[in-house]
C-alpha atoms as a PDB file:
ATOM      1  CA  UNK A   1    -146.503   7.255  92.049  1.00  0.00           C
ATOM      2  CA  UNK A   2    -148.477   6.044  88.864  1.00  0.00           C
ATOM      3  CA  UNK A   3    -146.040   3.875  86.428  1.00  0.00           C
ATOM      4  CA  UNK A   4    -147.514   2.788  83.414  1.00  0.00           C
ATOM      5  CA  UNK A   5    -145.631  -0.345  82.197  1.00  0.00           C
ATOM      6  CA  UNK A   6    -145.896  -1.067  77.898  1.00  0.00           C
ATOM      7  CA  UNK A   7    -144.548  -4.916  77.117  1.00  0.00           C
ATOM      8  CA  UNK A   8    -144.518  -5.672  80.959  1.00  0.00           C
ATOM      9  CA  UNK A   9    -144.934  -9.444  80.204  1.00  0.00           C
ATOM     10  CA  UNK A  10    -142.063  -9.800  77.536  1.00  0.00           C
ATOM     11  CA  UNK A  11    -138.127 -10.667  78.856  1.00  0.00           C
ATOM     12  CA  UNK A  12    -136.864  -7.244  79.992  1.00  0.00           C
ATOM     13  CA  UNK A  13    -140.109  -6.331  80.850  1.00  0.00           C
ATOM     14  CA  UNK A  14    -141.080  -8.993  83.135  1.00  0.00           C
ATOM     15  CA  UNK A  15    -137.822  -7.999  85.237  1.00  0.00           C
ATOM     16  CA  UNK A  16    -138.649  -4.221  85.079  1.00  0.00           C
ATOM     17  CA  UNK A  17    -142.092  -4.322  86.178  1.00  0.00           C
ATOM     18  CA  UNK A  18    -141.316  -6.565  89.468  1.00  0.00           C
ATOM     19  CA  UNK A  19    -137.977  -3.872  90.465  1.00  0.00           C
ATOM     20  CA  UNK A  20    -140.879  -0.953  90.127  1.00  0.00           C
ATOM     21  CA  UNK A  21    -143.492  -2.824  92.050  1.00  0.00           C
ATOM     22  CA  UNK A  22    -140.672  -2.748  95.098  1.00  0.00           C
ATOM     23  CA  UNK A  23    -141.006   0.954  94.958  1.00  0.00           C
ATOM     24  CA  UNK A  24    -142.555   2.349  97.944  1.00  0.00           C
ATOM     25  CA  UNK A  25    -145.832   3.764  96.922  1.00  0.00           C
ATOM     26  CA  UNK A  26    -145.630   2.955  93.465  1.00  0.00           C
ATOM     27  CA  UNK A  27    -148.868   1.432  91.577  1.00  0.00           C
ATOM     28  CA  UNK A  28    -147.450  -0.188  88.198  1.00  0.00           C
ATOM     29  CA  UNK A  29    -150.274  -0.152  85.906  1.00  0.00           C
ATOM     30  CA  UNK A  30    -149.282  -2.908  83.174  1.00  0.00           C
ATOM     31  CA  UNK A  31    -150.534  -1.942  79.756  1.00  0.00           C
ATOM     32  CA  UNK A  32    -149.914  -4.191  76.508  1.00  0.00           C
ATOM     33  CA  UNK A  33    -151.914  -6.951  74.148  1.00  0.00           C
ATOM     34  CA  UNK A  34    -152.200  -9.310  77.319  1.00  0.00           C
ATOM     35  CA  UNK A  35    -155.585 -10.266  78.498  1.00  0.00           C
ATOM     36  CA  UNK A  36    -154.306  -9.852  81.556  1.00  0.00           C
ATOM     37  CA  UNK A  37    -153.012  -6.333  81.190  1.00  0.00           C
ATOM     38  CA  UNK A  38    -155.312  -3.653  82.854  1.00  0.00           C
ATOM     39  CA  UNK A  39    -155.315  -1.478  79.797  1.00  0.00           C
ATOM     40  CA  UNK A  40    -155.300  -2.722  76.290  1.00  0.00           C
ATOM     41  CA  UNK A  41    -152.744  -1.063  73.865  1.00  0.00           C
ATOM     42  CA  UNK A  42    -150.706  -1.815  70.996  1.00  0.00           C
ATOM     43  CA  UNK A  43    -148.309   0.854  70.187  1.00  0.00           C
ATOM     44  CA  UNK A  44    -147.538  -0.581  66.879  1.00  0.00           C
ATOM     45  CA  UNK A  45    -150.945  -0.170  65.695  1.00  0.00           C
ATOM     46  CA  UNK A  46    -152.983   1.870  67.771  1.00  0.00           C
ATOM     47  CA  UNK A  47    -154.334   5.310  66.673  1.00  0.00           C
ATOM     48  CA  UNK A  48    -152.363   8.293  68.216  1.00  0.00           C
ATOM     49  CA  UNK A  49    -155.999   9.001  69.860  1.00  0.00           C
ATOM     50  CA  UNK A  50    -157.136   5.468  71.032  1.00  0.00           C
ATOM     51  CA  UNK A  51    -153.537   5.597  72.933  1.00  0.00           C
ATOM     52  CA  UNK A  52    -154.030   9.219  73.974  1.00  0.00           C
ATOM     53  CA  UNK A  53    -157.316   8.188  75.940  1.00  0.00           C
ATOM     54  CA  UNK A  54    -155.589   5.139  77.634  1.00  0.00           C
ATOM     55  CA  UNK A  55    -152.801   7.329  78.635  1.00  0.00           C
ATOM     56  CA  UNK A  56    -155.507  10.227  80.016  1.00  0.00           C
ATOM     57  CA  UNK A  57    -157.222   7.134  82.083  1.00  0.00           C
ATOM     58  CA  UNK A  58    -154.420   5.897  83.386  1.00  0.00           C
ATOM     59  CA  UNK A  59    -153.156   9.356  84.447  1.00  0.00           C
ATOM     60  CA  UNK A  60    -149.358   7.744  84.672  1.00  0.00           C
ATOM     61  CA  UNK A  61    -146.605  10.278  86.508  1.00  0.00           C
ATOM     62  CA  UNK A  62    -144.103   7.967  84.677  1.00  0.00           C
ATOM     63  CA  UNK A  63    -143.974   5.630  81.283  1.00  0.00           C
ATOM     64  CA  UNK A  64    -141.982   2.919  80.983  1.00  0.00           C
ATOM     65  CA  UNK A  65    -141.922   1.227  77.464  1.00  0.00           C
ATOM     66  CA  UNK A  66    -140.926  -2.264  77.040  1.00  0.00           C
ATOM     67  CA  UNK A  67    -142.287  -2.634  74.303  1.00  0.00           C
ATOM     68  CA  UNK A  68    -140.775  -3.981  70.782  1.00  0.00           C
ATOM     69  CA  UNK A  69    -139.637  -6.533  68.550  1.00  0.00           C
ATOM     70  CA  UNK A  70    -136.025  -8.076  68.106  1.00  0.00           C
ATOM     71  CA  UNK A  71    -136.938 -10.088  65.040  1.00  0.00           C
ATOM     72  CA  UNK A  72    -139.596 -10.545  62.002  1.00  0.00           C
ATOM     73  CA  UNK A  73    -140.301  -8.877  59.086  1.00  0.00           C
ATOM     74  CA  UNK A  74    -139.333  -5.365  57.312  1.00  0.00           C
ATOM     75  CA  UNK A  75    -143.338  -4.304  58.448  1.00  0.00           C
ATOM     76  CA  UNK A  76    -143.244  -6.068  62.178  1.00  0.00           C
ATOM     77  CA  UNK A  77    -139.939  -4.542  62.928  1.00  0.00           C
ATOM     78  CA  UNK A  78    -140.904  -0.998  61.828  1.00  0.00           C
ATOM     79  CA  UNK A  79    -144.236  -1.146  63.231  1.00  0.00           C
ATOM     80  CA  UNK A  80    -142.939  -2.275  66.574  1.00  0.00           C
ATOM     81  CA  UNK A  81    -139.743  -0.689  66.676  1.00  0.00           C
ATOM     82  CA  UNK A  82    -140.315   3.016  65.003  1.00  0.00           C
ATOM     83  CA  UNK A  83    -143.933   3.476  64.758  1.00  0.00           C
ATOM     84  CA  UNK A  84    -144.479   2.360  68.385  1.00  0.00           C
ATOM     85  CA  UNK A  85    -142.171   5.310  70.031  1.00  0.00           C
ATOM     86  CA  UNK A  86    -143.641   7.931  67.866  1.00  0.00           C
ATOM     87  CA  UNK A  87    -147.172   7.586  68.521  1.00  0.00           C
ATOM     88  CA  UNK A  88    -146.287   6.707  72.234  1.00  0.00           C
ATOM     89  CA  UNK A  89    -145.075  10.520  72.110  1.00  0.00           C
ATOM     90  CA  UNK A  90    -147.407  12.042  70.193  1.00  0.00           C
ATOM     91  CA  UNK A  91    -150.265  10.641  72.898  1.00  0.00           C
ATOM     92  CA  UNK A  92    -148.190  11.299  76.145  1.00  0.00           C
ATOM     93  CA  UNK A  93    -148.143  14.955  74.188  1.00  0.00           C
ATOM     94  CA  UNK A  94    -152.027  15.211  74.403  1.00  0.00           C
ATOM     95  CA  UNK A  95    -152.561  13.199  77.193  1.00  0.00           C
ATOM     96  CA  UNK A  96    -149.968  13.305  79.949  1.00  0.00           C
ATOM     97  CA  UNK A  97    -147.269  15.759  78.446  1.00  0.00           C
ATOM     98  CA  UNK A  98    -145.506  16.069  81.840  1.00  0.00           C
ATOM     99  CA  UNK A  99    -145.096  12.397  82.767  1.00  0.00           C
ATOM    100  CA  UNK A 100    -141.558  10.725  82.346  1.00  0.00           C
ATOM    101  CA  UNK A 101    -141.122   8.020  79.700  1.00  0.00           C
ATOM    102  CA  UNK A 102    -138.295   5.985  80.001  1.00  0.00           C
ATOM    103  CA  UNK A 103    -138.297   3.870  76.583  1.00  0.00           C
ATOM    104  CA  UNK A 104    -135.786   0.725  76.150  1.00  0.00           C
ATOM    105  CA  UNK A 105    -133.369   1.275  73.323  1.00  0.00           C
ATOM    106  CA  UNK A 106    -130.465  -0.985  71.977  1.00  0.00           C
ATOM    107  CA  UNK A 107    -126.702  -1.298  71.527  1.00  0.00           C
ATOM    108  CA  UNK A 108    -127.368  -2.402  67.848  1.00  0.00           C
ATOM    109  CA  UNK A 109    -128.344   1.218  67.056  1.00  0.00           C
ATOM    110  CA  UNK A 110    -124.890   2.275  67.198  1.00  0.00           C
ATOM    111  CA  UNK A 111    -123.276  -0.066  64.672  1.00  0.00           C
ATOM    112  CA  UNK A 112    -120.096  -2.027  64.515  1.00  0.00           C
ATOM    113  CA  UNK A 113    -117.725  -1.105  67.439  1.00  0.00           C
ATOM    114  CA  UNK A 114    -114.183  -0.108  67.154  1.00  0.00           C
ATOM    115  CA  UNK A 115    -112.383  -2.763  69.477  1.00  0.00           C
ATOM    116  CA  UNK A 116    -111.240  -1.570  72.763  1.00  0.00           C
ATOM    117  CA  UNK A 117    -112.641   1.772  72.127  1.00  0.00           C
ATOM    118  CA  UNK A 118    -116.286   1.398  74.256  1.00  0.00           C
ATOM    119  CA  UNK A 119    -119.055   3.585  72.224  1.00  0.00           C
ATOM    120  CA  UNK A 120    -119.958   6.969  74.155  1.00  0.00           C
ATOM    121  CA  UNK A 121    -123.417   8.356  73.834  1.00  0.00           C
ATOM    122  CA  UNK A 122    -122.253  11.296  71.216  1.00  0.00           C
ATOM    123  CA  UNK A 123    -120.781   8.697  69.041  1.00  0.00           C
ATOM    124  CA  UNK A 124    -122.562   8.792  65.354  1.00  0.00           C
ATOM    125  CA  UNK A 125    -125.476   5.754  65.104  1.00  0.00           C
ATOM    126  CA  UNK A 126    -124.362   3.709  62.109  1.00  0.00           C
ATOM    127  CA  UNK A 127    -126.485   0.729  62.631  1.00  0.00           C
ATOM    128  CA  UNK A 128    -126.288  -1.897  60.047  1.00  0.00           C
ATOM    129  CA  UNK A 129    -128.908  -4.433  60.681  1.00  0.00           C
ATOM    130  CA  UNK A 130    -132.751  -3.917  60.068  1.00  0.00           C
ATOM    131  CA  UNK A 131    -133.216  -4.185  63.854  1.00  0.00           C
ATOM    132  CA  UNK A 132    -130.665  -1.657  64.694  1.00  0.00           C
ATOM    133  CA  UNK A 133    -131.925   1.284  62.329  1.00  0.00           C
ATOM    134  CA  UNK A 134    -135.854   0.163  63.447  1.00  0.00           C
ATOM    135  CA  UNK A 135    -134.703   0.775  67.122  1.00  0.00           C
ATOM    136  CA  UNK A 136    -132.618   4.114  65.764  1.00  0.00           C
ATOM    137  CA  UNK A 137    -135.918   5.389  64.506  1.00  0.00           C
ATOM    138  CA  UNK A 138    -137.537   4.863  67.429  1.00  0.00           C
ATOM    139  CA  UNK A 139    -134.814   6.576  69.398  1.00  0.00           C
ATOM    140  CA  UNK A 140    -134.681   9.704  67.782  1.00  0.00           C
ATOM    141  CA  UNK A 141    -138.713  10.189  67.345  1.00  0.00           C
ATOM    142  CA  UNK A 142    -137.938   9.980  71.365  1.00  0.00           C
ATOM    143  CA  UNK A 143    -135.222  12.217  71.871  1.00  0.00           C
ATOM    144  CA  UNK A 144    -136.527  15.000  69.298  1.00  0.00           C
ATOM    145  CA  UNK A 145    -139.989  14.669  71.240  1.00  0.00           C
ATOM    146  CA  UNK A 146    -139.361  17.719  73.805  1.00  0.00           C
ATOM    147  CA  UNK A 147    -140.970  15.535  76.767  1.00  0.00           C
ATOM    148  CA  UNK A 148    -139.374  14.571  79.842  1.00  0.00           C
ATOM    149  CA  UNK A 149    -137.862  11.315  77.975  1.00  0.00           C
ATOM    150  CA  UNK A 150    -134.506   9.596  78.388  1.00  0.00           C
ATOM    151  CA  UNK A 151    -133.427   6.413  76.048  1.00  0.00           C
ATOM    152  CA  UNK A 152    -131.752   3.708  77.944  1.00  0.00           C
ATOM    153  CA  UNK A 153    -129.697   2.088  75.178  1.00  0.00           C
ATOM    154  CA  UNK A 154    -129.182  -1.792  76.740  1.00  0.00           C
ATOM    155  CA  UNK A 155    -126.470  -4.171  75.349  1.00  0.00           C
ATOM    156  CA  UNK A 156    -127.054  -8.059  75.173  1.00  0.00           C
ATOM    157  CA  UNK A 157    -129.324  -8.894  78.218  1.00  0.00           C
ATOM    158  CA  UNK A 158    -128.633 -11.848  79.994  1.00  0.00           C
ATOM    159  CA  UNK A 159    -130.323 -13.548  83.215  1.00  0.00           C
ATOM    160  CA  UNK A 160    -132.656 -15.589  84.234  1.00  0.00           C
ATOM    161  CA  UNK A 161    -136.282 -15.773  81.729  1.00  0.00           C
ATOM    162  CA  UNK A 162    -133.608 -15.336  78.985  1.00  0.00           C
ATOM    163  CA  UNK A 163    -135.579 -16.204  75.552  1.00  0.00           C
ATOM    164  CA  UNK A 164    -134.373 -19.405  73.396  1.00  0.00           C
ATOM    165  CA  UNK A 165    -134.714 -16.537  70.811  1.00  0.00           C
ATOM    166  CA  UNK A 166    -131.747 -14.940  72.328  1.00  0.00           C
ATOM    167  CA  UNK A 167    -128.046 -16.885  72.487  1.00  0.00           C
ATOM    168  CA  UNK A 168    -127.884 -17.634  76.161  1.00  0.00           C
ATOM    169  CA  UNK A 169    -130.987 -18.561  76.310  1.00  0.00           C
ATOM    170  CA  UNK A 170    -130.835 -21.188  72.999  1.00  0.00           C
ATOM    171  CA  UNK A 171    -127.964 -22.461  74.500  1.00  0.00           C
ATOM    172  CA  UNK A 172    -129.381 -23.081  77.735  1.00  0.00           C
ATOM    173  CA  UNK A 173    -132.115 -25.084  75.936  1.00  0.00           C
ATOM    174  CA  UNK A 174    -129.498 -27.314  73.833  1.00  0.00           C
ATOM    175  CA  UNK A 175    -127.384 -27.885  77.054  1.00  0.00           C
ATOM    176  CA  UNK A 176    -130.661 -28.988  79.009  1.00  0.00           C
ATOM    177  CA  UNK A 177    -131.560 -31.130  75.899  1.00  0.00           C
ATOM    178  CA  UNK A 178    -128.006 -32.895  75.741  1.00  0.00           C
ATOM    179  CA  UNK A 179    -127.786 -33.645  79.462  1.00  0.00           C
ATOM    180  CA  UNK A 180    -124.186 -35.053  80.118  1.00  0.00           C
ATOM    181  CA  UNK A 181    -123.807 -36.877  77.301  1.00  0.00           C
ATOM    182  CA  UNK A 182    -119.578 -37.345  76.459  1.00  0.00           C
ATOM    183  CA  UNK A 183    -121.175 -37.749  72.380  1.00  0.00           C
ATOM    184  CA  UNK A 184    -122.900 -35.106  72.227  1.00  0.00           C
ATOM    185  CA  UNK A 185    -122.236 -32.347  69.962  1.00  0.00           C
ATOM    186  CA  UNK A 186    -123.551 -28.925  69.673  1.00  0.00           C
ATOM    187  CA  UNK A 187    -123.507 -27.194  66.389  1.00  0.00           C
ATOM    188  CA  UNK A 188    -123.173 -23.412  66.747  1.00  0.00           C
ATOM    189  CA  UNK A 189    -123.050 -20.132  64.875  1.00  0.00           C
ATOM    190  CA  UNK A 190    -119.541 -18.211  64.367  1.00  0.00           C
ATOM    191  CA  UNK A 191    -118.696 -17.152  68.606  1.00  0.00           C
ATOM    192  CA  UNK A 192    -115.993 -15.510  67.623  1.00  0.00           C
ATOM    193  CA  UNK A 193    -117.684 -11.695  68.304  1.00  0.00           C
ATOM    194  CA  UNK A 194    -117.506  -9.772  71.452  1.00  0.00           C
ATOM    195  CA  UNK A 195    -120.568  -8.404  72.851  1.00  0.00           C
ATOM    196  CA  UNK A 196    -121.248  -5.813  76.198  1.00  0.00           C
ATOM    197  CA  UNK A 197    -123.487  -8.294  78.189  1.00  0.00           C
ATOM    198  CA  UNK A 198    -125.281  -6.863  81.347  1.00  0.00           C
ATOM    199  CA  UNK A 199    -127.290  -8.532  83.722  1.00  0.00           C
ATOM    200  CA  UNK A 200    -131.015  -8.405  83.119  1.00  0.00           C
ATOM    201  CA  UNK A 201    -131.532  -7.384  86.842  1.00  0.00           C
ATOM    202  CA  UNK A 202    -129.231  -4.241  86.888  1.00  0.00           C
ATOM    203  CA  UNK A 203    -131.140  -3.180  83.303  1.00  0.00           C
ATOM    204  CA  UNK A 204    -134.613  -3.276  85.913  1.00  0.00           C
ATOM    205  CA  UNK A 205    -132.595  -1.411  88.612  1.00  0.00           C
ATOM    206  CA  UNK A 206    -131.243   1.412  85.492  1.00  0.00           C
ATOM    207  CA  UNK A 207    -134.908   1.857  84.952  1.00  0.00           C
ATOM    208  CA  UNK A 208    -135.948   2.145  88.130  1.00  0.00           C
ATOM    209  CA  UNK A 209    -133.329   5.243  88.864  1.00  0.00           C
ATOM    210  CA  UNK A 210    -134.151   6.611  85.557  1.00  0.00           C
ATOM    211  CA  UNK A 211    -138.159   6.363  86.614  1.00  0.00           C
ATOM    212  CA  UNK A 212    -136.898   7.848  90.028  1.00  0.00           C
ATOM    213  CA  UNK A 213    -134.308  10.781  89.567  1.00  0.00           C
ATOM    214  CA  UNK A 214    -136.174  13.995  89.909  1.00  0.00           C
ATOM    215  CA  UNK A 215    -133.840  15.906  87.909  1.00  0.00           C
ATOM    216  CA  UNK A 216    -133.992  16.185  84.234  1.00  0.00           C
ATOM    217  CA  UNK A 217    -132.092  13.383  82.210  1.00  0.00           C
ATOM    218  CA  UNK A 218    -129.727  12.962  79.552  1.00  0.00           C
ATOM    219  CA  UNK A 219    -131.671  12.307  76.004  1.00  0.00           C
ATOM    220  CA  UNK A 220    -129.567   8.705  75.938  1.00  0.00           C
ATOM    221  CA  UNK A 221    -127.952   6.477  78.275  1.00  0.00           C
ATOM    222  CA  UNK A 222    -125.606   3.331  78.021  1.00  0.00           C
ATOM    223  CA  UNK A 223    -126.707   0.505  80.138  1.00  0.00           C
ATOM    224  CA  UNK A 224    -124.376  -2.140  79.270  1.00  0.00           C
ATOM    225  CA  UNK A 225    -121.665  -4.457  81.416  1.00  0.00           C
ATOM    226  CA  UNK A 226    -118.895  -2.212  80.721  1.00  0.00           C
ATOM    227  CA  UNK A 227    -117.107  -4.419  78.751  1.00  0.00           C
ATOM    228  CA  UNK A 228    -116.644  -6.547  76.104  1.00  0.00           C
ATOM    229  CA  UNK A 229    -117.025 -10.344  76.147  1.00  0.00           C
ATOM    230  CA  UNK A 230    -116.249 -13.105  73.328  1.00  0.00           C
ATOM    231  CA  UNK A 231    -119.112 -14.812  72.759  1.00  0.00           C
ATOM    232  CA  UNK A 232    -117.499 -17.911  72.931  1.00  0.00           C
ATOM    233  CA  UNK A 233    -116.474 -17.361  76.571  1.00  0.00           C
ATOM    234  CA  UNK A 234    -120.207 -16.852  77.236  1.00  0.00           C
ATOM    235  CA  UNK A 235    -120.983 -20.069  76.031  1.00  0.00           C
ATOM    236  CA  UNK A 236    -118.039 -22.093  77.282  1.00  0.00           C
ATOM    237  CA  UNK A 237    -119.095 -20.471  80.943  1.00  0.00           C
ATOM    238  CA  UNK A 238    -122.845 -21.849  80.144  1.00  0.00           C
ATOM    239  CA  UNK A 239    -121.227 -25.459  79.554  1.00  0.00           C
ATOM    240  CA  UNK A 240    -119.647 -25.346  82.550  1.00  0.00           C
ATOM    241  CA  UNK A 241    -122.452 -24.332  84.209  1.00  0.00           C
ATOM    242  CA  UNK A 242    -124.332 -27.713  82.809  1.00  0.00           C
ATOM    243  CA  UNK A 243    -121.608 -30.219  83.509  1.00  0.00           C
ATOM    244  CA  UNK A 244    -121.168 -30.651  79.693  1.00  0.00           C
ATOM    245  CA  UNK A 245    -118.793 -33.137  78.343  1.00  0.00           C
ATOM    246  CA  UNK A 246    -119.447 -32.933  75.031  1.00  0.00           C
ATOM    247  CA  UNK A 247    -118.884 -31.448  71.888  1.00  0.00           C
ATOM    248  CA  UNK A 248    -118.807 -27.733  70.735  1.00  0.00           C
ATOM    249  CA  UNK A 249    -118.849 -26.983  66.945  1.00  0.00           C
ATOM    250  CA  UNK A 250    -118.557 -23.526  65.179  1.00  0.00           C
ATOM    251  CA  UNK A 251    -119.557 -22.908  62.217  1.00  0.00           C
ATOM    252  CA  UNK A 252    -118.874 -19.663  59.917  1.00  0.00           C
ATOM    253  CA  UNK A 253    -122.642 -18.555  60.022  1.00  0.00           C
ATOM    254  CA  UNK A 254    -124.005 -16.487  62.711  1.00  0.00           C
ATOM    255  CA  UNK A 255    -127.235 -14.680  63.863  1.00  0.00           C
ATOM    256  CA  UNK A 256    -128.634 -12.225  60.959  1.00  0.00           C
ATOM    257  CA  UNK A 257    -129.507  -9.682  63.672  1.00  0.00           C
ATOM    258  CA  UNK A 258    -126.265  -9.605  64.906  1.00  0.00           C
ATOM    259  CA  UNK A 259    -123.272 -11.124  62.573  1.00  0.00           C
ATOM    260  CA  UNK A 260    -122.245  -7.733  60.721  1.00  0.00           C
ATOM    261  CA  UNK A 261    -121.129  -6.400  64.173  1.00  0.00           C
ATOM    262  CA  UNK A 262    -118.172  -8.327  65.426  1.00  0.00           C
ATOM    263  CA  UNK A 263    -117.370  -6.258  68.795  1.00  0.00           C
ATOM    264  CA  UNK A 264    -119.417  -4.074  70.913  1.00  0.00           C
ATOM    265  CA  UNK A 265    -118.914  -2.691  74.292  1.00  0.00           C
ATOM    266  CA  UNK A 266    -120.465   0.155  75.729  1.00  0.00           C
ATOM    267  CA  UNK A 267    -119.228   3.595  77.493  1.00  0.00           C
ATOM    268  CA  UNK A 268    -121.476   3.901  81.101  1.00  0.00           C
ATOM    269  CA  UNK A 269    -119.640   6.534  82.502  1.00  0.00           C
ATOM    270  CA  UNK A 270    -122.488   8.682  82.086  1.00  0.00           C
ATOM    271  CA  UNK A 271    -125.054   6.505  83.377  1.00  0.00           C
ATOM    272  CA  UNK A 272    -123.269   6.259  86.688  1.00  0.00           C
ATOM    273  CA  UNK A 273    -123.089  10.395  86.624  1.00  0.00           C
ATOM    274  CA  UNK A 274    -126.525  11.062  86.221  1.00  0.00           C
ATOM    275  CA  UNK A 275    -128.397   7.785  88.433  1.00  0.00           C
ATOM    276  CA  UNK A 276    -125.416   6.559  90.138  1.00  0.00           C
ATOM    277  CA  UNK A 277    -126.224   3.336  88.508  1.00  0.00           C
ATOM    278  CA  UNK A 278    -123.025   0.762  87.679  1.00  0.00           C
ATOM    279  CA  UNK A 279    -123.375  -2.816  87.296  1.00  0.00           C
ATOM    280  CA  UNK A 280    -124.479  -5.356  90.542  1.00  0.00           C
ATOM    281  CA  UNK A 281    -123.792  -8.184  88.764  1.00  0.00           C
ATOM    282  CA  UNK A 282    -121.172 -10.091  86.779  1.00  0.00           C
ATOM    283  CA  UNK A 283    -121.592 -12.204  83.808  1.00  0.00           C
ATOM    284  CA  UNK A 284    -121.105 -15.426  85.795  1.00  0.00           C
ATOM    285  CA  UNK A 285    -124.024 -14.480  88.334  1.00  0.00           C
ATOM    286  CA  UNK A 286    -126.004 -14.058  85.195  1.00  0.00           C
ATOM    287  CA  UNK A 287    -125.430 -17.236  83.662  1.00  0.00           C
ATOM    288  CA  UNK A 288    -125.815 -18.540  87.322  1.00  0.00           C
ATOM    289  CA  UNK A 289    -129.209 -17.477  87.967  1.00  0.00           C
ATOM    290  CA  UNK A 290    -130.083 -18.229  83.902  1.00  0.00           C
ATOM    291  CA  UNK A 291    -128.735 -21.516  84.877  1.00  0.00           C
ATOM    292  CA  UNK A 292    -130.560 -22.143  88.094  1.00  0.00           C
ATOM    293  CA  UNK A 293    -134.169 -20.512  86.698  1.00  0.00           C
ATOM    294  CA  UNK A 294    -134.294 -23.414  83.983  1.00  0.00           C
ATOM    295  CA  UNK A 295    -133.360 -26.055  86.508  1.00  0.00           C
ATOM    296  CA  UNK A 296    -136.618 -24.972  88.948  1.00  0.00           C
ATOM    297  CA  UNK A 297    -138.390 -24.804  86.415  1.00  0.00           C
ATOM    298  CA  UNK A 298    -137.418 -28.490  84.541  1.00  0.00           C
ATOM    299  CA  UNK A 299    -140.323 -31.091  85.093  1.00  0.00           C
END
């Protein structure tokens, strides 16, 4: 089986293109802006035909894309976000109109949650962030594309390779940075808000069934933990991880990508009916193996 892999070396896609490479038969052919990558594309700017004759090259029975942006400007976020997926479909249309893409959406698209209510997939998309409606757009030029295509909409990732651009991952960096320290203090962002977190591993595994099935797919699926998390828990389960003694200090700002949506948790009842995929791992292995990448990989 041919995969062809877009944003294979970023977070999420680092951890999906290892689970498909454990596939039996599979050849992942990794395709981005890397030097390294075996074909050179860049959805958000590439010419529907430049991309079609990549995709005929590759010949892919599958497409996995990776690829995006969860931050930057009005342009780098549309480009990356919206513009990507639709020319992605318009050149697996010319070129390979009966391989499978299986494209990374987001949580954000849906909007502010009601709490204790998680989101289903039929609920309306109200995103309110930049980000969120960039992703939405990039969704729907998927799901209106009449290929083989499901949307796997993820919740907040967490694991080991977590970014410092993402919370667990900046907080990992300012507990390595304050060691043990009893004076230390850490000044954070609002943690009051609940978010689904899910394991970066079992996102890898979701794609790997979704890559898999043989039967056709639902347009979207939730891939999420299941439930919703204070943020604040997150991080007080991070400093106990690192033996912190310190100092933690809220303030009332928070992330712009993220503060206008105070609790999210996603439905994945119907991701569990159509790949039999439910969560392998709980928040605290997460933060465990976030935990123990950093410390390997301290000087």
């Amino acid at each position: 089986m041919r995969i062809l892999v877009l944003g294979g070396t970023g977070y999420l896609g680092r951890h999906v293109a290892a689970r498909l490479r454990a596939l039996p038969g599979a050849r992942i052919l990794a395709a981005g802006r890397s030097a390294t990558a075996e074909f050179g594309v860049d959805i958000a700017v590439d010419p529907v035909e430049r991309l079609a004759k990549t995709l005929a090259a590759a010949a892919p029975d599958a497409v996995v894309s990776c690829a995006g942006t969860t931050g930057g400007d009005p342009v780098t976020l549309a480009e990356a976000n919206a513009r990507g997926p639709a020319v992605l479909c318009a050149a697996l249309r010319e070129a390979a109109p009966t391989a499978r893409l299986v494209h990374l959406g987001s949580a954000a698209e849906y909007g502010p949650g009601v709490p204790g209510t998680p989101v289903t997939e039929s609920a309306p998309a109200r995103p309110v962030t930049l980000y969120g409606a960039t992703k939405l757009a990039g969704t729907l030029a998927i799901t209106t594309s009449a290929l083989d295509a499901v949307v796997l909409r993820v919740g907040n990732p967490v694991g080991p390779g977590a970014p410092v651009a993402s919370l667990p991952g900046r907080m990992v960096s300012l507990l390595r940075s304050a060691g043990p320290n009893p004076d230390a203090v850490l000044r954070l962002g609002d943690l009051s808000a609940h978010r689904d977190f899910v394991d970066v591993r079992d996102v890898a595994q979701a794609v790997t069934l979704a890559v898999t099935t043989p039967r056709r797919l639902p347009a979207v699926l939730n891939i999420g933990g299941g439930t919703a998390t204070a943020v604040r828990e997150l991080v007080c389960m991070l400093a106990g991880q690192a033996g912190f003694r310190g100092q933690l200090e809220e303030s009332t700002g928070g992330s712009v990508r993220s503060a206008p949506v105070s609790w999210q948790c996603s439905d994945i009842s119907a991701a569990a009916r159509a790949l039999g995929w439910r969560p392998a791992h709980t928040l605290d292995d997460a933060l465990t193996a976030l935990w123990s990448a950093t410390t390997e990989s301290a000087p």
